[in-house]
Protein backbone atom coordinates (compact mmCIF):
# COMPACT_ATOMS: atom_id res chain seq x y z
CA UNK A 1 78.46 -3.26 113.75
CA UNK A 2 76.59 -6.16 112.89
CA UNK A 3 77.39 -9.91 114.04
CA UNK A 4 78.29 -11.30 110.96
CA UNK A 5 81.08 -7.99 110.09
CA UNK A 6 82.71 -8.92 114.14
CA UNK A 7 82.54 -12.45 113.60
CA UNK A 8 84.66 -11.57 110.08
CA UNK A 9 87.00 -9.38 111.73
CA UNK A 10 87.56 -12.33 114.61
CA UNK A 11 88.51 -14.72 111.99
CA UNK A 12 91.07 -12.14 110.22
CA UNK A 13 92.47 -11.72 113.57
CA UNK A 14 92.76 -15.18 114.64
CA UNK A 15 94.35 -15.94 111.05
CA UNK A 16 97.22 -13.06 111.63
CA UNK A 17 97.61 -14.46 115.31
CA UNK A 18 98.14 -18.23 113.90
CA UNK A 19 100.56 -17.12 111.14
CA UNK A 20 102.46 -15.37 113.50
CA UNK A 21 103.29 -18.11 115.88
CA UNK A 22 103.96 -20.54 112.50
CA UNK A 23 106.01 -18.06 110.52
CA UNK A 24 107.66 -16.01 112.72
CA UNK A 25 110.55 -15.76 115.22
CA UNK A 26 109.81 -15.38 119.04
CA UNK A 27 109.29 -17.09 122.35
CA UNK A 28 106.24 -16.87 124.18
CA UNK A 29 106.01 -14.94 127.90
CA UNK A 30 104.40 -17.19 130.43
CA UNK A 31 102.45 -14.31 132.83
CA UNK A 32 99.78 -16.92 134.21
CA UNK A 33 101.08 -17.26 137.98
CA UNK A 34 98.28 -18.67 139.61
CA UNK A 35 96.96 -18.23 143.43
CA UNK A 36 99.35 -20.92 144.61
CA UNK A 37 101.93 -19.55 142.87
CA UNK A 38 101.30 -15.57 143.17
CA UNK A 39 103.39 -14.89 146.97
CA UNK A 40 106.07 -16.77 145.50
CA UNK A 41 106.04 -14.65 142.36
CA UNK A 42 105.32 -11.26 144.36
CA UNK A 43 108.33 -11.85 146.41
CA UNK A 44 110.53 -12.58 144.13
CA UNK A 45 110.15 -9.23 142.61
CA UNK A 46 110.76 -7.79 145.88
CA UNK A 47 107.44 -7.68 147.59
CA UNK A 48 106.88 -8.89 150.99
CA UNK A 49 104.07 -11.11 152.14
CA UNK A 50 103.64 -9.62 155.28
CA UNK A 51 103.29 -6.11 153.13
CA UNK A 52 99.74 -6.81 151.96
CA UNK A 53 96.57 -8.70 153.23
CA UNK A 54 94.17 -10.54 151.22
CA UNK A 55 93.52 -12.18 147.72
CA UNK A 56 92.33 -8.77 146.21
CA UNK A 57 95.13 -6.96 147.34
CA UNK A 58 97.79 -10.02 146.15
CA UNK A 59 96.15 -10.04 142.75
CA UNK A 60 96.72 -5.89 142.67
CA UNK A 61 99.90 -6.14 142.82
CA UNK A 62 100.90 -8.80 140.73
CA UNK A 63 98.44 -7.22 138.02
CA UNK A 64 100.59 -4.32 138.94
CA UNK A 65 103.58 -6.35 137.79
CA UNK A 66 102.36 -7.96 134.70
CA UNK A 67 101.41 -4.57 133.61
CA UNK A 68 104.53 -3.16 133.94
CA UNK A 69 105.96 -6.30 131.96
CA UNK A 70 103.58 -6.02 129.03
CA UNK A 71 103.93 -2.35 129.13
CA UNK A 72 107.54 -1.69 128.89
CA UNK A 73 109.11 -0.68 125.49
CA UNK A 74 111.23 -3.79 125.80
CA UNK A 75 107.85 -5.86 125.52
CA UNK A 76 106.97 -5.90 121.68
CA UNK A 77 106.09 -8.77 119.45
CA UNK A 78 109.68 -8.41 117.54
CA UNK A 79 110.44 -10.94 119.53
CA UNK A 80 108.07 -11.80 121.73
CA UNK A 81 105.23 -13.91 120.02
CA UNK A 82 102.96 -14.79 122.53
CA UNK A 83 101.79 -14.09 126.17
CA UNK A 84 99.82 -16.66 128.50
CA UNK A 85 97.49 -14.99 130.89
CA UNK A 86 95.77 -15.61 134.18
CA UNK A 87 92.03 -15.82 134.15
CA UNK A 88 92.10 -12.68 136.36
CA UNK A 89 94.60 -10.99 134.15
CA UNK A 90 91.97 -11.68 130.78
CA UNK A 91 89.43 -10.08 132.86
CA UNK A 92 91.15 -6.52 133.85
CA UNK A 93 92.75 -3.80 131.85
CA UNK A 94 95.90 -2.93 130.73
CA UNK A 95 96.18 1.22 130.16
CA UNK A 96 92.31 1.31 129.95
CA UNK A 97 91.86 -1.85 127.18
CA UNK A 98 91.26 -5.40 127.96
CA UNK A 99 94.69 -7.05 128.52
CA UNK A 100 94.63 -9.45 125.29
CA UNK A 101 93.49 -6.26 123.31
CA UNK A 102 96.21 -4.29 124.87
CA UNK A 103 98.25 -7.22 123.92
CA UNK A 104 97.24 -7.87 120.08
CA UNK A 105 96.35 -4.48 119.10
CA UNK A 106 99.48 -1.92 120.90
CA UNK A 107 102.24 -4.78 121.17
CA UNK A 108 101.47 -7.38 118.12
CA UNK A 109 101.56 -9.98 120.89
CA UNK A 110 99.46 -13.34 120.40
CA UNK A 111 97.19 -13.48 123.67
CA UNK A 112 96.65 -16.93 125.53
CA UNK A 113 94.74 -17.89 128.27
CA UNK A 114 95.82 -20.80 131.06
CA UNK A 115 92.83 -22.29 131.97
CA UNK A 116 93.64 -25.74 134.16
CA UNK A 117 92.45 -25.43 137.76
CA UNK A 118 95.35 -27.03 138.94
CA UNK A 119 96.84 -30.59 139.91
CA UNK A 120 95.14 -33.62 141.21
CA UNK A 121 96.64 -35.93 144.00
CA UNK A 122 99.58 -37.99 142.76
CA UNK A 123 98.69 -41.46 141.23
CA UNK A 124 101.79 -43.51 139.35
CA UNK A 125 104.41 -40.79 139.32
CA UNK A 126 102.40 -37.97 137.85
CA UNK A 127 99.02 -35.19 138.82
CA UNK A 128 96.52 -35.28 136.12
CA UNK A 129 94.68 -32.06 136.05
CA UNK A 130 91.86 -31.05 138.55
CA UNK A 131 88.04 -31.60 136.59
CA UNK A 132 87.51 -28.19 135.10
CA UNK A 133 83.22 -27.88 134.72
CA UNK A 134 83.30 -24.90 134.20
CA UNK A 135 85.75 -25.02 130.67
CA UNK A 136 83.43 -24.69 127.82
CA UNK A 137 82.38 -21.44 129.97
CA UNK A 138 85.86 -20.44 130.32
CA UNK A 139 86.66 -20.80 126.60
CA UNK A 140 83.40 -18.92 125.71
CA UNK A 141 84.58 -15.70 127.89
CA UNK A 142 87.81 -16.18 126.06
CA UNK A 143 86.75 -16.32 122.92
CA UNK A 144 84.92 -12.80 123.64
CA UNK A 145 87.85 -11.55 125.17
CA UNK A 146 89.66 -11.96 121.27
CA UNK A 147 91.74 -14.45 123.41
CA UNK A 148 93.81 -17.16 120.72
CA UNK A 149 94.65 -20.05 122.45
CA UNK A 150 94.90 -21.62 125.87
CA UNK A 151 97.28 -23.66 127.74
CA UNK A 152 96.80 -26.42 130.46
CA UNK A 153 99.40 -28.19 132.77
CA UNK A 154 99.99 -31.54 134.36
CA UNK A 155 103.19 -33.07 135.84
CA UNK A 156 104.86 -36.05 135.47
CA UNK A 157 107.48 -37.38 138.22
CA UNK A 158 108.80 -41.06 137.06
CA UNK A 159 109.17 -42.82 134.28
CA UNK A 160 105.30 -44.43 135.14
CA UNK A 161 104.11 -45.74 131.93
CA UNK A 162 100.51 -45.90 133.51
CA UNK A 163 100.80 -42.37 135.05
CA UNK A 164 102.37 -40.69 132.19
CA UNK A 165 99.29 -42.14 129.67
CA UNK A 166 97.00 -40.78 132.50
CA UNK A 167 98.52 -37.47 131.52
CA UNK A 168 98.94 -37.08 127.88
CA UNK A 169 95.46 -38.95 127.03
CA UNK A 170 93.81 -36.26 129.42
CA UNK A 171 95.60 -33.34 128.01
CA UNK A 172 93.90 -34.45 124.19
CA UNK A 173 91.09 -35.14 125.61
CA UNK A 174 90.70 -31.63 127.35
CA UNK A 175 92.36 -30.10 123.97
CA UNK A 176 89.83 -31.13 121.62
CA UNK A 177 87.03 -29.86 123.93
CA UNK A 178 89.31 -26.27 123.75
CA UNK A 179 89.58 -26.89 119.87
CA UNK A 180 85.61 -27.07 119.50
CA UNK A 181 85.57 -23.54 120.50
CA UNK A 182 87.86 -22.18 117.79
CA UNK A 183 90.57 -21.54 120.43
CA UNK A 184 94.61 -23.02 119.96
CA UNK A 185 95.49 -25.61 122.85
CA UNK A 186 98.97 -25.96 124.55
CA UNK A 187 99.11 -29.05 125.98
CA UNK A 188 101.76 -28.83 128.86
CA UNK A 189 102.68 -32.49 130.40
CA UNK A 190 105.71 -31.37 132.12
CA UNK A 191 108.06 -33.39 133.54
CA UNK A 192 109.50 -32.37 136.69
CA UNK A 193 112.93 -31.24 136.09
CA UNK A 194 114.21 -33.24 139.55
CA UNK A 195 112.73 -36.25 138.32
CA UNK A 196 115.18 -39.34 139.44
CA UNK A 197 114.09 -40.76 135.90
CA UNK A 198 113.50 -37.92 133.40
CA UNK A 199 114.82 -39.30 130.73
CA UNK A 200 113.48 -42.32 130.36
CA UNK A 201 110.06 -40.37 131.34
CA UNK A 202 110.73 -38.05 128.29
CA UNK A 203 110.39 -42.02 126.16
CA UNK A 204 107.18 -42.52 127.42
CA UNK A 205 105.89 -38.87 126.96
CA UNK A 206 107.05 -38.61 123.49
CA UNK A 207 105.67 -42.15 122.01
CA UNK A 208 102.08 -41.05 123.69
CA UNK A 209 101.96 -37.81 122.44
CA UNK A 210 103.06 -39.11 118.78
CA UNK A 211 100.01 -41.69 118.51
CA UNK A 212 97.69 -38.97 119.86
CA UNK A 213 98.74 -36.61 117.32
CA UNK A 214 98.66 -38.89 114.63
CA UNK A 215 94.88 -38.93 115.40
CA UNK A 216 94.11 -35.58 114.75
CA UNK A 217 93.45 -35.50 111.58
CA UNK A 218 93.38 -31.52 109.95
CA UNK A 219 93.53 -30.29 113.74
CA UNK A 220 96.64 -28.81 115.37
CA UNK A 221 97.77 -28.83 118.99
CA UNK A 222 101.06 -26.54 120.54
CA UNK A 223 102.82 -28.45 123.43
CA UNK A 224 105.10 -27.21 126.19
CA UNK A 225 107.32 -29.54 127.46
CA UNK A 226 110.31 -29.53 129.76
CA UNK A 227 113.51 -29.22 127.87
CA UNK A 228 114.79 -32.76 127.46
CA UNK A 229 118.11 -34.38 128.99
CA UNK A 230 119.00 -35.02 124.93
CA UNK A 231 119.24 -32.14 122.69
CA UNK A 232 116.82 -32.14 119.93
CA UNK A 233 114.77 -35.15 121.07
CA UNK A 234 111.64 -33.61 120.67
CA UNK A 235 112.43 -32.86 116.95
CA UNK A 236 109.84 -35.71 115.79
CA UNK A 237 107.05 -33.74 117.81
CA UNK A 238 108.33 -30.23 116.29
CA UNK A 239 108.15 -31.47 112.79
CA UNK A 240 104.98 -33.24 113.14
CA UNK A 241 102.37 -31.86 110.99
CA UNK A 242 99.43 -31.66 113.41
CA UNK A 243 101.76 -29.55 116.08
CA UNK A 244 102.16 -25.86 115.54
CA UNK A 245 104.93 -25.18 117.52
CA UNK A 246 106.81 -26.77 120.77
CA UNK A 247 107.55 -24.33 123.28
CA UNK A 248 109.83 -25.02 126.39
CA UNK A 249 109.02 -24.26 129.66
CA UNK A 250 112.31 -23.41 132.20
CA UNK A 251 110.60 -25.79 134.93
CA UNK A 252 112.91 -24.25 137.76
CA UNK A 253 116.16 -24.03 135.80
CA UNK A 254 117.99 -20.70 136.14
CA UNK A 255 117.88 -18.33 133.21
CA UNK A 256 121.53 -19.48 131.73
CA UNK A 257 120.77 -23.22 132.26
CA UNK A 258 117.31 -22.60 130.37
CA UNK A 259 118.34 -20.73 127.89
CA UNK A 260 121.22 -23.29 127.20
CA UNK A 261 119.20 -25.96 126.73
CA UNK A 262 116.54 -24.77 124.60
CA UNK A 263 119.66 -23.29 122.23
CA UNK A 264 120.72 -26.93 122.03
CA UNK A 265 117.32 -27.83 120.55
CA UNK A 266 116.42 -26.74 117.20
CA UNK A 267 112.88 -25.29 116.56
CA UNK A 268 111.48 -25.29 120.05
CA UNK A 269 110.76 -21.63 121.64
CA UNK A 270 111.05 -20.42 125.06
CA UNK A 271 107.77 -20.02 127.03
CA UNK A 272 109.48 -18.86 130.20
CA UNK A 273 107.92 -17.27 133.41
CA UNK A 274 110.63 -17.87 136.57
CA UNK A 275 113.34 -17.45 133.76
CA UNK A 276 111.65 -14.18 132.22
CA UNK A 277 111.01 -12.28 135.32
CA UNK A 278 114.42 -13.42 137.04
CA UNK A 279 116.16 -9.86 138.69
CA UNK A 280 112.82 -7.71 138.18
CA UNK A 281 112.38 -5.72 141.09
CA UNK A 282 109.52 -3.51 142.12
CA UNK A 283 112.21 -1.23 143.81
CA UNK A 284 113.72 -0.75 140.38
CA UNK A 285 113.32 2.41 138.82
CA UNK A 286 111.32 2.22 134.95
CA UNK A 287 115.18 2.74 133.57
CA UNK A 288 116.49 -0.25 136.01
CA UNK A 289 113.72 -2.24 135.03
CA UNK A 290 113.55 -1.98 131.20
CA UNK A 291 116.89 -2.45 131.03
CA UNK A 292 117.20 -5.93 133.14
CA UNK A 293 113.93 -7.15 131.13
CA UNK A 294 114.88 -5.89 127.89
CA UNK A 295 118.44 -8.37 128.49
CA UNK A 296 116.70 -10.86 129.34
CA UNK A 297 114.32 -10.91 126.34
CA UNK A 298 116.95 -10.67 124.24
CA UNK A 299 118.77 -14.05 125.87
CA UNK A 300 115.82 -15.90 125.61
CA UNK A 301 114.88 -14.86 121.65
CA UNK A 302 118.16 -15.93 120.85
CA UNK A 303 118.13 -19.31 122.40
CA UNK A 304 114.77 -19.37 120.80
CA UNK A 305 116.11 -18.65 117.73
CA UNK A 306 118.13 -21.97 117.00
């Protein structure tokens, strides 16, 4: 197969990938727990620190765990659109076939890839992202990897009009560098949901991210943002034409609370991780386990669904 017929077939690919997250119904699974984040995940699903030694061995077992995720019959992309990957989980297999294959190709499941190296030191209520050299190598792999988008996070604390334009003109910044490699950016400023002053944070967030977008010309940018203390306040951001879709992250909430508030907002989608996996257990058997995953993919596609 010649260069020019795979470089074809990318394009149709990336085409049915981007009408499916702007036509169709769905939520997107968030699967990119990170080093920091990977004992916490582990033991939530039952497993032990003191059970295992060693990076290699952590990431096993929560590849272990994803796997079982993306590989249950309750994992399909009837209603789940999209999944966000680690690096590490782009770069193994799922069942023999590179995990955003195995995604795209057995579960019609839009692949995405989270690619910030983490949070700086706190300046003015909010962590801008770490520097991230090596990106435009990062988006390269993923673009190989048949990989559709990417998604980045930062955090905002207060209501810091200094610190939260830190955040949002960092997360454009970084997204047009993603969108020069043909890949779709999710730009995730989240705001932490204990903030004393969330709300009037939310103010600041939104009026940034509307004069960034405005700039954008023909380009289009995803966001995920916390779900806001007023339903449907983000609905200027999900009707904007240069933003695909807003998807919610559950930022801590509980399942019900999440999936309560994004129902109360019309046309944002779930993109939950905490909220997805919540009562998985690797001591379930597969029947225990489909089961509790398959309700709770159905609870989150309907709050999506509003």
């Amino acid at each position: 197969m010649g260069p020019s017929t795979t470089t074809l077939i990318a394009e149709i690919m990336n085409q049915d990938q981007l009408q499916k997250i702007n036509d169709e119904t769905g939520f997107i699974a968030a699967l990119d727990q990170s080093g920091g984040s990977t004992p916490k995940a582990l033991k939530l699903y039952g497993i032990e620190e003191d059970t295992y030694s060693g990076d290699e061995a952590m990431f096993d077992l929560v590849h272990a765990m994803r796997s079982r995720i993306m590989t249950s019959p309750a994992f399909t992309g009837e209603r789940i659109m999209g999944a966000i990957l680690f690096e590490m989980t782009m770069d193994r297999q799922v069942e023999g076939v590179d995990t955003a294959d195995y995604l795209w190709n057995s579960k019609g499941v839009v692949p995405f890839l989270k690619v910030d190296k983490g949070l700086a030191d706190e300046s003015n209520g909010a962590q801008i992202m770490n520097d991230m050299p090596g990106l435009d190598d990062l988006c390269s792999r993923a673009v190989a990897k048949n990989v559709f988008g990417t998604k980045m996070r930062s955090v905002i604390k207060l209501a810091n009009e200094e610190g939260v334009n830190a955040v949002v003109d960092q997360q454009f910044a970084v997204g047009k560098q993603i969108l020069g490699h043909g890949l779709m950016p999710i730009i995730e400023p989240e705001i932490d949901i204990n903030s004393p002053e969330k709300a009037a944070a939310e103010a600041l967030l939104k009026a940034r991210i509307v004069e960034h977008a405005n700039q954008l010309g023909d380009q289009k940018v995803m966001l995920k943002l916390t779900l806001p203390e007023e339903a449907n306040f983000y609905a200027d951001l999900v009707n904007h034409d240069n933003i695909l879709k807003v998807v919610a992250l559950s930022g801590g909430y509980d399942r019900d609370e999440a999936n309560r508030r994004l129902s109360e907002n019309n046309g944002m989608i779930a993109s939950f991780s905490r909220a997805l996996s919540q009562g998985l257990s690797a001591q379930q058997s597969d029947e225990e386990f489909n089961s509790m995953l398959d309700g709770a993919i159905a609870s989150i596609f309907a709050a999506s669904s509003t």
